[in-house]
PDB file of N, CA and C in Angstrom:
ATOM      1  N   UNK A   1      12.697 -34.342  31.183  1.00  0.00           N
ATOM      2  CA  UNK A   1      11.402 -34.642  30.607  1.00  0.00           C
ATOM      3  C   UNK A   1      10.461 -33.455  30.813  1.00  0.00           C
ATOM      4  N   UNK A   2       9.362 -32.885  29.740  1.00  0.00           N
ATOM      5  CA  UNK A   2       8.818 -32.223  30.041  1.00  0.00           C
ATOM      6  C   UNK A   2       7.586 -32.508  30.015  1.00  0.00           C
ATOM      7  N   UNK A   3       6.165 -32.530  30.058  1.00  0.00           N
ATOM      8  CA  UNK A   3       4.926 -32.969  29.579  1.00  0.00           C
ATOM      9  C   UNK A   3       4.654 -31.980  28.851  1.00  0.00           C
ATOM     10  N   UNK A   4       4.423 -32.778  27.559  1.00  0.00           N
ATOM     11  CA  UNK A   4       3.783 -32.280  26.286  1.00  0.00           C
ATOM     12  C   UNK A   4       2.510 -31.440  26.518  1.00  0.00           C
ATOM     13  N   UNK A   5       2.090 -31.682  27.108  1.00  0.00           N
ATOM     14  CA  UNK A   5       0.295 -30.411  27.901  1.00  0.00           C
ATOM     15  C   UNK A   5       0.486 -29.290  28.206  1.00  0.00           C
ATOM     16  N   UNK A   6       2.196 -29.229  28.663  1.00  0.00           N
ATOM     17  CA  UNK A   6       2.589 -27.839  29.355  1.00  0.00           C
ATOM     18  C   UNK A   6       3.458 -27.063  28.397  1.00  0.00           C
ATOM     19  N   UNK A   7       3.716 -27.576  27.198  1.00  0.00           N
ATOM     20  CA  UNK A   7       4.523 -27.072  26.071  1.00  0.00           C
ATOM     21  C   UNK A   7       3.224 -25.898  25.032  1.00  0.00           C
ATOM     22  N   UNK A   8       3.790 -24.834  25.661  1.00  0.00           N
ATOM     23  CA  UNK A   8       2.968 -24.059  24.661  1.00  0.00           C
ATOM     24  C   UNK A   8       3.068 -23.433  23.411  1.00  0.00           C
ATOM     25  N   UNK A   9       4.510 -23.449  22.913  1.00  0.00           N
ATOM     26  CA  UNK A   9       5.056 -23.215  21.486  1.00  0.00           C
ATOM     27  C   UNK A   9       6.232 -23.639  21.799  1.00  0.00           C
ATOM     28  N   UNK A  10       7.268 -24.197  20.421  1.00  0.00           N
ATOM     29  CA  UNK A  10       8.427 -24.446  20.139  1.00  0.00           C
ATOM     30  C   UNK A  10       9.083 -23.699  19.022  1.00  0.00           C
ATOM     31  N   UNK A  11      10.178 -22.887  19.279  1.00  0.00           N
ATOM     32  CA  UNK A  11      10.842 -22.117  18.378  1.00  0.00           C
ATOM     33  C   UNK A  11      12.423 -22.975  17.778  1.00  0.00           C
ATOM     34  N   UNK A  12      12.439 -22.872  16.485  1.00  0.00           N
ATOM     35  CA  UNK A  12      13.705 -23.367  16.068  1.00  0.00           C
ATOM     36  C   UNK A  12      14.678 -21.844  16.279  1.00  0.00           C
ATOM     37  N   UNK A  13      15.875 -22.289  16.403  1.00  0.00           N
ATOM     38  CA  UNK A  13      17.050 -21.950  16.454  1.00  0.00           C
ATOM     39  C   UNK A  13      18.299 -22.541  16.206  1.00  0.00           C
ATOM     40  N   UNK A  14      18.472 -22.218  15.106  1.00  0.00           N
ATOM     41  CA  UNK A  14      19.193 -23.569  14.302  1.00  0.00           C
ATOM     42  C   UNK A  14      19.221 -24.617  14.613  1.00  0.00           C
ATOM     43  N   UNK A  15      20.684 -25.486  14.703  1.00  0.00           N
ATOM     44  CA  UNK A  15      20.108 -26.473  15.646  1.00  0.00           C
ATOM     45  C   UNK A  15      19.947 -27.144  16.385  1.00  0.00           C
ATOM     46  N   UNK A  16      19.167 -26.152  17.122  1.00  0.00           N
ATOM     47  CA  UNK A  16      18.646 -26.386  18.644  1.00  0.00           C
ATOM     48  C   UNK A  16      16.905 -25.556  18.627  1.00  0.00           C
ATOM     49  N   UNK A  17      16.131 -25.663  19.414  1.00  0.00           N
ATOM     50  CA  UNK A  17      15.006 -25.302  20.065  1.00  0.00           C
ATOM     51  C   UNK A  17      14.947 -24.739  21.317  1.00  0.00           C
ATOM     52  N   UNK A  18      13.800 -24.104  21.117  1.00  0.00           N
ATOM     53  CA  UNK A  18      13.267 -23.463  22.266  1.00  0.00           C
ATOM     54  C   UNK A  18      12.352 -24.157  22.902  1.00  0.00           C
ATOM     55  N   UNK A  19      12.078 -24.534  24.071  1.00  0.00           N
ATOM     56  CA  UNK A  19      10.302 -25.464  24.269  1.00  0.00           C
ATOM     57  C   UNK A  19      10.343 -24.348  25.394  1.00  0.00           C
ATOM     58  N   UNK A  20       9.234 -23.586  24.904  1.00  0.00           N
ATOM     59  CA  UNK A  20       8.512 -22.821  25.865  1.00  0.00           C
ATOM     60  C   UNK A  20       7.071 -23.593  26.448  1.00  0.00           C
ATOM     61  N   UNK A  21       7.616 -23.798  27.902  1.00  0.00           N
ATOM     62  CA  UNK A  21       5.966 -23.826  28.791  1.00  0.00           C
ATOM     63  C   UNK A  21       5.901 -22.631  29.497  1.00  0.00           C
ATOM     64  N   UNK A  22       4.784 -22.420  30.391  1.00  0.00           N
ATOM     65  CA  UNK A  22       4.168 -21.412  31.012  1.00  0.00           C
ATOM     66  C   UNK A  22       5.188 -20.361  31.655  1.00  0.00           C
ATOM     67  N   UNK A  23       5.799 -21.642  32.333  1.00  0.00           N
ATOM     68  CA  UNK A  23       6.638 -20.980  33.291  1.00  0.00           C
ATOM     69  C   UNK A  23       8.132 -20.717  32.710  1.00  0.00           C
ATOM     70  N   UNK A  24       8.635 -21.242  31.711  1.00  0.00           N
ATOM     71  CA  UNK A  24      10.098 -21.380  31.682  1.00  0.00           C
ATOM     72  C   UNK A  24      10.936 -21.824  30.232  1.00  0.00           C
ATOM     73  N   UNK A  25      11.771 -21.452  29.966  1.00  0.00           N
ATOM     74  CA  UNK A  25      12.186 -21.861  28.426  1.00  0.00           C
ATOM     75  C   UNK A  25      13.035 -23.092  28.390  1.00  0.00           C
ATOM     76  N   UNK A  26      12.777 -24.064  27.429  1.00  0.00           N
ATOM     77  CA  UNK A  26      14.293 -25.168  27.935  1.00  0.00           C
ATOM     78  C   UNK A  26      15.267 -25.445  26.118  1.00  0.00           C
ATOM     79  N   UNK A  27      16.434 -25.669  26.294  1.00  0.00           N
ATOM     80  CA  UNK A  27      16.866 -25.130  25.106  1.00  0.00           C
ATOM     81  C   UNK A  27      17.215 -27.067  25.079  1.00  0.00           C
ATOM     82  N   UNK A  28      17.047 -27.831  23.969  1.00  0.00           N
ATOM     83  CA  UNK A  28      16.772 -28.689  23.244  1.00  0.00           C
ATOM     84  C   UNK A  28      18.115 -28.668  21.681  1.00  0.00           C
ATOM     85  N   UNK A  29      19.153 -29.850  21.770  1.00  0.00           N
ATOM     86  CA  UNK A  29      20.112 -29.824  20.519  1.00  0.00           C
ATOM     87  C   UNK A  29      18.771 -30.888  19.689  1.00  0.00           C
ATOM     88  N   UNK A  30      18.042 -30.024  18.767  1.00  0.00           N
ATOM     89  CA  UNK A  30      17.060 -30.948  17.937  1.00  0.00           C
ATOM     90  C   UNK A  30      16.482 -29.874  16.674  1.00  0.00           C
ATOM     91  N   UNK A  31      15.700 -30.544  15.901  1.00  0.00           N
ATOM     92  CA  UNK A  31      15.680 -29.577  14.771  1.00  0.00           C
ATOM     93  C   UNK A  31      13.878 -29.781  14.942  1.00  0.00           C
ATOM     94  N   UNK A  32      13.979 -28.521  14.153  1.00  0.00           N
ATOM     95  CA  UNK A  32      12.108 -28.436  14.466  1.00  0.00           C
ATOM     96  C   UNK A  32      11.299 -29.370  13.961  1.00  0.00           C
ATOM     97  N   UNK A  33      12.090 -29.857  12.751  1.00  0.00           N
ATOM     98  CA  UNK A  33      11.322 -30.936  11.943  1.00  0.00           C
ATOM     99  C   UNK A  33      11.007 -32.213  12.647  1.00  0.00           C
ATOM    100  N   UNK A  34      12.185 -32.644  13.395  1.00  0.00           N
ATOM    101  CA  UNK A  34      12.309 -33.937  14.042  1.00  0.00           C
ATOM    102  C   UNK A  34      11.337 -33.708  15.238  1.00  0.00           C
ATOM    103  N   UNK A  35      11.110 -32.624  15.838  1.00  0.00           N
ATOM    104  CA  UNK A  35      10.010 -32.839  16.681  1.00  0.00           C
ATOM    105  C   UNK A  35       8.170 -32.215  16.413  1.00  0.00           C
ATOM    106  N   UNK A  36       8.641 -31.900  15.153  1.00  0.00           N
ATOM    107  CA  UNK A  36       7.065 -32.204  14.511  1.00  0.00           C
ATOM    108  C   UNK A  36       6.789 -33.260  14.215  1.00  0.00           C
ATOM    109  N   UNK A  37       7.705 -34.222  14.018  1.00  0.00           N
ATOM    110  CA  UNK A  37       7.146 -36.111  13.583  1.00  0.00           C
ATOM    111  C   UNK A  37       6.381 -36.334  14.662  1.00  0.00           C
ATOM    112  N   UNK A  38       7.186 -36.523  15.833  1.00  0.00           N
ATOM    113  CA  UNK A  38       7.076 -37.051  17.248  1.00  0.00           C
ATOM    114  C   UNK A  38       5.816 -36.336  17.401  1.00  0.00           C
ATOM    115  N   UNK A  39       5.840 -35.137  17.908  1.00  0.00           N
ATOM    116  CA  UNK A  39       4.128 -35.168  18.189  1.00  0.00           C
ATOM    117  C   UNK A  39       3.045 -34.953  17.776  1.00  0.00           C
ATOM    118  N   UNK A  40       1.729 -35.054  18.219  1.00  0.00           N
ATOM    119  CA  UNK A  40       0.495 -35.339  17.858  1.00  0.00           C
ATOM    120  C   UNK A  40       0.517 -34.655  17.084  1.00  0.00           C
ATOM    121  N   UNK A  41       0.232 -34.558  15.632  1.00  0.00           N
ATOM    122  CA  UNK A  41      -0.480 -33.471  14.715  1.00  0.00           C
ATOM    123  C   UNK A  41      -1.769 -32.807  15.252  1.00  0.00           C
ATOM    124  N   UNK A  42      -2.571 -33.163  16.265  1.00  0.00           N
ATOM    125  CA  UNK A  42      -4.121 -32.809  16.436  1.00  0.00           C
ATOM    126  C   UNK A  42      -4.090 -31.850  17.558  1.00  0.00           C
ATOM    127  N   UNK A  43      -2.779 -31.747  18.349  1.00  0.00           N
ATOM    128  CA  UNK A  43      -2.375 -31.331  18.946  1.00  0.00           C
ATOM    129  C   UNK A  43      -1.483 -29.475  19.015  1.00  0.00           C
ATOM    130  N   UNK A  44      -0.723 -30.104  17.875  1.00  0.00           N
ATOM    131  CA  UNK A  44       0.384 -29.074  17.714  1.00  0.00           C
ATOM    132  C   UNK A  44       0.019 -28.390  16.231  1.00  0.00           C
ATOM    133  N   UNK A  45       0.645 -27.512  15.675  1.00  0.00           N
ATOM    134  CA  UNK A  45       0.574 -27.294  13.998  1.00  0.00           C
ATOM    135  C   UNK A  45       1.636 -26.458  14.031  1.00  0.00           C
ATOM    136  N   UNK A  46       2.441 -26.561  12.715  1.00  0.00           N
ATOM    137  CA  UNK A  46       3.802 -25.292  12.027  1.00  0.00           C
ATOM    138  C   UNK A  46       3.282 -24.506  11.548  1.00  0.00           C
ATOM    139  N   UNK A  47       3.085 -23.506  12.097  1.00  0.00           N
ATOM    140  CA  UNK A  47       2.187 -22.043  11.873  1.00  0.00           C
ATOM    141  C   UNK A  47       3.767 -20.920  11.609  1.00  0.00           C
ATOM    142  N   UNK A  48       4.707 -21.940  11.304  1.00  0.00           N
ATOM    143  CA  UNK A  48       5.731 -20.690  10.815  1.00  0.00           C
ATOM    144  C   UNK A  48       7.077 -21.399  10.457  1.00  0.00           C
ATOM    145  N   UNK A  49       8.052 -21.264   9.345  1.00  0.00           N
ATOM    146  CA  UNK A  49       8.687 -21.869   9.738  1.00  0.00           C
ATOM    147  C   UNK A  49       9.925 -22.340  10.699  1.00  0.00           C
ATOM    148  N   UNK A  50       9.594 -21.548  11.876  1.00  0.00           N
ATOM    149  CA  UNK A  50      10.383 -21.257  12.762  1.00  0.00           C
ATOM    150  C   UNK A  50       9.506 -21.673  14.537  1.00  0.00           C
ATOM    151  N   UNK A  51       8.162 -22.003  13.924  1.00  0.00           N
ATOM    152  CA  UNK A  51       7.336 -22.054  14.868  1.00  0.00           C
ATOM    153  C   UNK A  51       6.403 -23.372  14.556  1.00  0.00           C
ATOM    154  N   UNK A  52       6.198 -24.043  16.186  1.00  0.00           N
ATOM    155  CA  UNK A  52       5.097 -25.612  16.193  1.00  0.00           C
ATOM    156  C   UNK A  52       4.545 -24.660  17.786  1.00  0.00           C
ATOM    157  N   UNK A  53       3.308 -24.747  17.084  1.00  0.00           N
ATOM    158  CA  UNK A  53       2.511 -24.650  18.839  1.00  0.00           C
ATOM    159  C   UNK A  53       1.556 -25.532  19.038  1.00  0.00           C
ATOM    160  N   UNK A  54       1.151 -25.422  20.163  1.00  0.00           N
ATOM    161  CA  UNK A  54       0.183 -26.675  21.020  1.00  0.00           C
ATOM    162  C   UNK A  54      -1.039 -25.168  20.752  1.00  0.00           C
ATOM    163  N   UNK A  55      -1.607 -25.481  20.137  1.00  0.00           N
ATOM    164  CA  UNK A  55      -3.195 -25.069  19.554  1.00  0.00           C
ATOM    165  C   UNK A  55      -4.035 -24.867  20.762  1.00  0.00           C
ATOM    166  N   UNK A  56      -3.704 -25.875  21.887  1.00  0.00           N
ATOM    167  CA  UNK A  56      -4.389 -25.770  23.207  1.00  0.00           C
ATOM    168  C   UNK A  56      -3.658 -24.291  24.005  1.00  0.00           C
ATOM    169  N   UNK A  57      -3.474 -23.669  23.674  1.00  0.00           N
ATOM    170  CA  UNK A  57      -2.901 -22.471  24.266  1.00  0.00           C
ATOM    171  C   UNK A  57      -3.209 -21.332  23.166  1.00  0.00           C
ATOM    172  N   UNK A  58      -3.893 -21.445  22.427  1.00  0.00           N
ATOM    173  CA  UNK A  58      -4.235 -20.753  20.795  1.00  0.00           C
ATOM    174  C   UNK A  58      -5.185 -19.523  21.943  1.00  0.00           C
ATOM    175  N   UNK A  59      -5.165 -18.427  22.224  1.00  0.00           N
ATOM    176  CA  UNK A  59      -6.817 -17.284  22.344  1.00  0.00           C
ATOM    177  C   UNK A  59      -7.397 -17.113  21.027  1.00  0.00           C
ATOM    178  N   UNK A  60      -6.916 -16.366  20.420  1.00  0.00           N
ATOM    179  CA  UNK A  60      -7.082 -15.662  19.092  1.00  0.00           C
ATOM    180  C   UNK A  60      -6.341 -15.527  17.903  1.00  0.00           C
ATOM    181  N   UNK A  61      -6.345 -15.503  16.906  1.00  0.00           N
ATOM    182  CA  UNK A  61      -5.598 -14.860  15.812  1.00  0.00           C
ATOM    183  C   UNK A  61      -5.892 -13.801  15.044  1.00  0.00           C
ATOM    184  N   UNK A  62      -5.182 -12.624  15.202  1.00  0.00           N
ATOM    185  CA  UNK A  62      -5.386 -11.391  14.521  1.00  0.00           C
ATOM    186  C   UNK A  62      -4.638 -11.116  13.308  1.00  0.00           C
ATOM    187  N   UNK A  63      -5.300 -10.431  12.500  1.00  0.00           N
ATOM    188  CA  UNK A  63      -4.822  -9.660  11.389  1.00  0.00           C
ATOM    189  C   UNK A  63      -3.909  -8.040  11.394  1.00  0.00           C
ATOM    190  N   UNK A  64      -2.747  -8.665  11.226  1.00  0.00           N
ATOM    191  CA  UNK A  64      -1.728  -8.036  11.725  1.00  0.00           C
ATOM    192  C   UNK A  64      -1.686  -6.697  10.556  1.00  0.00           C
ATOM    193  N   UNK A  65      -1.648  -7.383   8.865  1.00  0.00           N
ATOM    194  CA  UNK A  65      -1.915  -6.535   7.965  1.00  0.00           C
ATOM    195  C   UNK A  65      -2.368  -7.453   6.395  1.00  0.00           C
ATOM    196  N   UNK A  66      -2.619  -6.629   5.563  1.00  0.00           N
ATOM    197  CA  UNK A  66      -3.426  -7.988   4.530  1.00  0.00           C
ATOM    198  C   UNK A  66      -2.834  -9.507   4.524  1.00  0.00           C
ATOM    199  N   UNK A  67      -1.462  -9.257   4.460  1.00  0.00           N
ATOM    200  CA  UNK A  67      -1.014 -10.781   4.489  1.00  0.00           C
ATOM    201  C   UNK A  67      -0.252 -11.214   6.012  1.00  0.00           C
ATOM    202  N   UNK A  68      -0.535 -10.680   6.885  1.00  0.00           N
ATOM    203  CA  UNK A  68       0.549 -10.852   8.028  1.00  0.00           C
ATOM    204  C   UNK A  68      -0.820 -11.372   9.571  1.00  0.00           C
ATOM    205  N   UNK A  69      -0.961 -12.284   9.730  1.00  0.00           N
ATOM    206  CA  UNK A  69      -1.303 -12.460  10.862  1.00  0.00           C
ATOM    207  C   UNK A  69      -0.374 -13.171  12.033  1.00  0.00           C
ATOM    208  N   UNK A  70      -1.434 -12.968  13.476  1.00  0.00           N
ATOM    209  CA  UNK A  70      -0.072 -13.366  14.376  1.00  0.00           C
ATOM    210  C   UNK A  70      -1.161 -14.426  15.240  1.00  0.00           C
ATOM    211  N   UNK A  71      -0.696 -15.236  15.900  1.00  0.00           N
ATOM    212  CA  UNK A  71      -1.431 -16.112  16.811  1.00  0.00           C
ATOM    213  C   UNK A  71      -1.252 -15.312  18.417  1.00  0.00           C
ATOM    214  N   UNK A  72      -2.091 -15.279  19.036  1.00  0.00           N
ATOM    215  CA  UNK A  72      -2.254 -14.544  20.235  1.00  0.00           C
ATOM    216  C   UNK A  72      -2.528 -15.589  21.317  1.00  0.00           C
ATOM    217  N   UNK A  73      -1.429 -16.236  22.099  1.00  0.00           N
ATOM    218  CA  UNK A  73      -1.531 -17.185  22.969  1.00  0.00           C
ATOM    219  C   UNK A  73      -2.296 -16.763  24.363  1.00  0.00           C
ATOM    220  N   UNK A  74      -2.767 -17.558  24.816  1.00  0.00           N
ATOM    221  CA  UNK A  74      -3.489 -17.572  26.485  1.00  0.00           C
ATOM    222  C   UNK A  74      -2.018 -16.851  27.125  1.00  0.00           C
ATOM    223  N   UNK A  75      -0.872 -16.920  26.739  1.00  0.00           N
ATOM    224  CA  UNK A  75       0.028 -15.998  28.050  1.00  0.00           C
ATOM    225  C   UNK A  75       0.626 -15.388  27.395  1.00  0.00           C
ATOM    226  N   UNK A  76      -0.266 -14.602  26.679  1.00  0.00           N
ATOM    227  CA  UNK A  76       0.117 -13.319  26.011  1.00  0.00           C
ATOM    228  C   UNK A  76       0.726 -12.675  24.650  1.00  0.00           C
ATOM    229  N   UNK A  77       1.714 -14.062  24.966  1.00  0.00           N
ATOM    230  CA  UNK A  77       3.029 -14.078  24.070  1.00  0.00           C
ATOM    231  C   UNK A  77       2.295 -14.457  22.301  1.00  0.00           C
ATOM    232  N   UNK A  78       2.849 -12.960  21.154  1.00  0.00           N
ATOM    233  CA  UNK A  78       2.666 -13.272  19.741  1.00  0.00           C
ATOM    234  C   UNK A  78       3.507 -13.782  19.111  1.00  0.00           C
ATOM    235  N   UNK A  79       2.905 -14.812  18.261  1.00  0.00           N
ATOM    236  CA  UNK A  79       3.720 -15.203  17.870  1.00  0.00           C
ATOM    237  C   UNK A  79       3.097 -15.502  16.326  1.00  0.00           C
ATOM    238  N   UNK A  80       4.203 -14.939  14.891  1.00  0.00           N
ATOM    239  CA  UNK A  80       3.637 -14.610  13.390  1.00  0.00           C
ATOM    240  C   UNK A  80       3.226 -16.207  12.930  1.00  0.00           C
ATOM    241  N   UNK A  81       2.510 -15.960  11.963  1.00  0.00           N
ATOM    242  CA  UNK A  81       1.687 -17.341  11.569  1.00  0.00           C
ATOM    243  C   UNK A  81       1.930 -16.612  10.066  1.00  0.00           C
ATOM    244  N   UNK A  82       2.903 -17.362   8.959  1.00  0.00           N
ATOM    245  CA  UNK A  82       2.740 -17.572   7.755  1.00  0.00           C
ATOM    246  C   UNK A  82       1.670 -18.205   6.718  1.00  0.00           C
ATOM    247  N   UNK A  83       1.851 -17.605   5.603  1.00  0.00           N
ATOM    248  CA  UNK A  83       0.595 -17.800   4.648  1.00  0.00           C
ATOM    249  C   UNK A  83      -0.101 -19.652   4.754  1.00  0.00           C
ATOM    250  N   UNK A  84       1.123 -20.457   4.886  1.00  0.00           N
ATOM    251  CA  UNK A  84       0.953 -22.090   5.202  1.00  0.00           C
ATOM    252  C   UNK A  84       0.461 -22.329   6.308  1.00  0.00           C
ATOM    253  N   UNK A  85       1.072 -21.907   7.141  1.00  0.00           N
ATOM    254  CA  UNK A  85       1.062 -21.838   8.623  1.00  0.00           C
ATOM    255  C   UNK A  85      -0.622 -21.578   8.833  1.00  0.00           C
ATOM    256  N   UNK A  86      -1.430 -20.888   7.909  1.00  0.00           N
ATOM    257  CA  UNK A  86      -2.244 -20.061   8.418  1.00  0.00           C
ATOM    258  C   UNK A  86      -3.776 -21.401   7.714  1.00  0.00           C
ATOM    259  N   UNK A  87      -3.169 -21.773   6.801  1.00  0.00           N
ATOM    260  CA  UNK A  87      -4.160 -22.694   6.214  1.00  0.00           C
ATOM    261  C   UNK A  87      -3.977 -23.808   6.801  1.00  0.00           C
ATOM    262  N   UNK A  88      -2.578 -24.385   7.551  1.00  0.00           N
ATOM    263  CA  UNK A  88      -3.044 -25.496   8.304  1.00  0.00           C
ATOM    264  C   UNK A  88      -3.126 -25.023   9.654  1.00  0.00           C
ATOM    265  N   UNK A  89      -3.461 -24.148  10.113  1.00  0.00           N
ATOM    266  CA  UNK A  89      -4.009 -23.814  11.495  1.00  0.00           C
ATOM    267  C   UNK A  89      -5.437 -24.006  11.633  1.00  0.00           C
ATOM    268  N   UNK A  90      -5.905 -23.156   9.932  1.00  0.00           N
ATOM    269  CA  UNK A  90      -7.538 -23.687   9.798  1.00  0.00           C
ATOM    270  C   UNK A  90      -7.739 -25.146   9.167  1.00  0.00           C
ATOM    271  N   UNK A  91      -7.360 -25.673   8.900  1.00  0.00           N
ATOM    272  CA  UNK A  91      -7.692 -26.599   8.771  1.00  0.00           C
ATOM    273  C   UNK A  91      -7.842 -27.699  10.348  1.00  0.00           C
ATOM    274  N   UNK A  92      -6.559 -27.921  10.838  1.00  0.00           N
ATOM    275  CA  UNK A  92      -6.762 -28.348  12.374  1.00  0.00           C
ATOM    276  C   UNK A  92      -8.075 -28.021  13.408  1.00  0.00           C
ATOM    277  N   UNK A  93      -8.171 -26.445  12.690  1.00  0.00           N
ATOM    278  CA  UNK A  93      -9.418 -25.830  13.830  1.00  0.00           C
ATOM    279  C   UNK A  93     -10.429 -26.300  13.414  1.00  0.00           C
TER     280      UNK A  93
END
């Protein structure tokens, strides 16, 4: 079990996942889709299609180049935010 508070992005890898928290990676047989149902939308957003993050770990988002931005997490770690990705990030915000 992990708590969802401490999950700061989830990466697909076929299929399986990544759930990155602060401290540690845990590898998950699940598909990204099936765990975008499950949690909170108000919470999380698909800012790629390879990427769901917890928004609560969001610093900044920079403009990488006209069409390319990246989300800049509280621990450092970038991670790319697609053209969709990028309109429902603002929209959530």
């Amino acid at each position: 079990m992990i708590a969802v508070n401490t999950v700061c992005y989830i990466e697909a890898a076929d299929d399986y996942v990544a759930i990155q928290t602060e401290g540690s990676t845990h590898i998950k047989l699940d598909r990204l889709n099936n765990l975008e149902a499950k949690l909170d939308p108000r919470q999380f957003c698909r800012i790629h299609r390879s990427y769901l993050l917890n928004v609560n770990y969001l610093a900044r988002i920079e403009t990488e180049t006209k069409d390319s931005k990246l989300a800049i997490l509280t621990t450092g770690k970038e991670l790319p935010i697609s053209r969709n990705g990028y309109l429902s990030l603002k929209k959530l915000l």
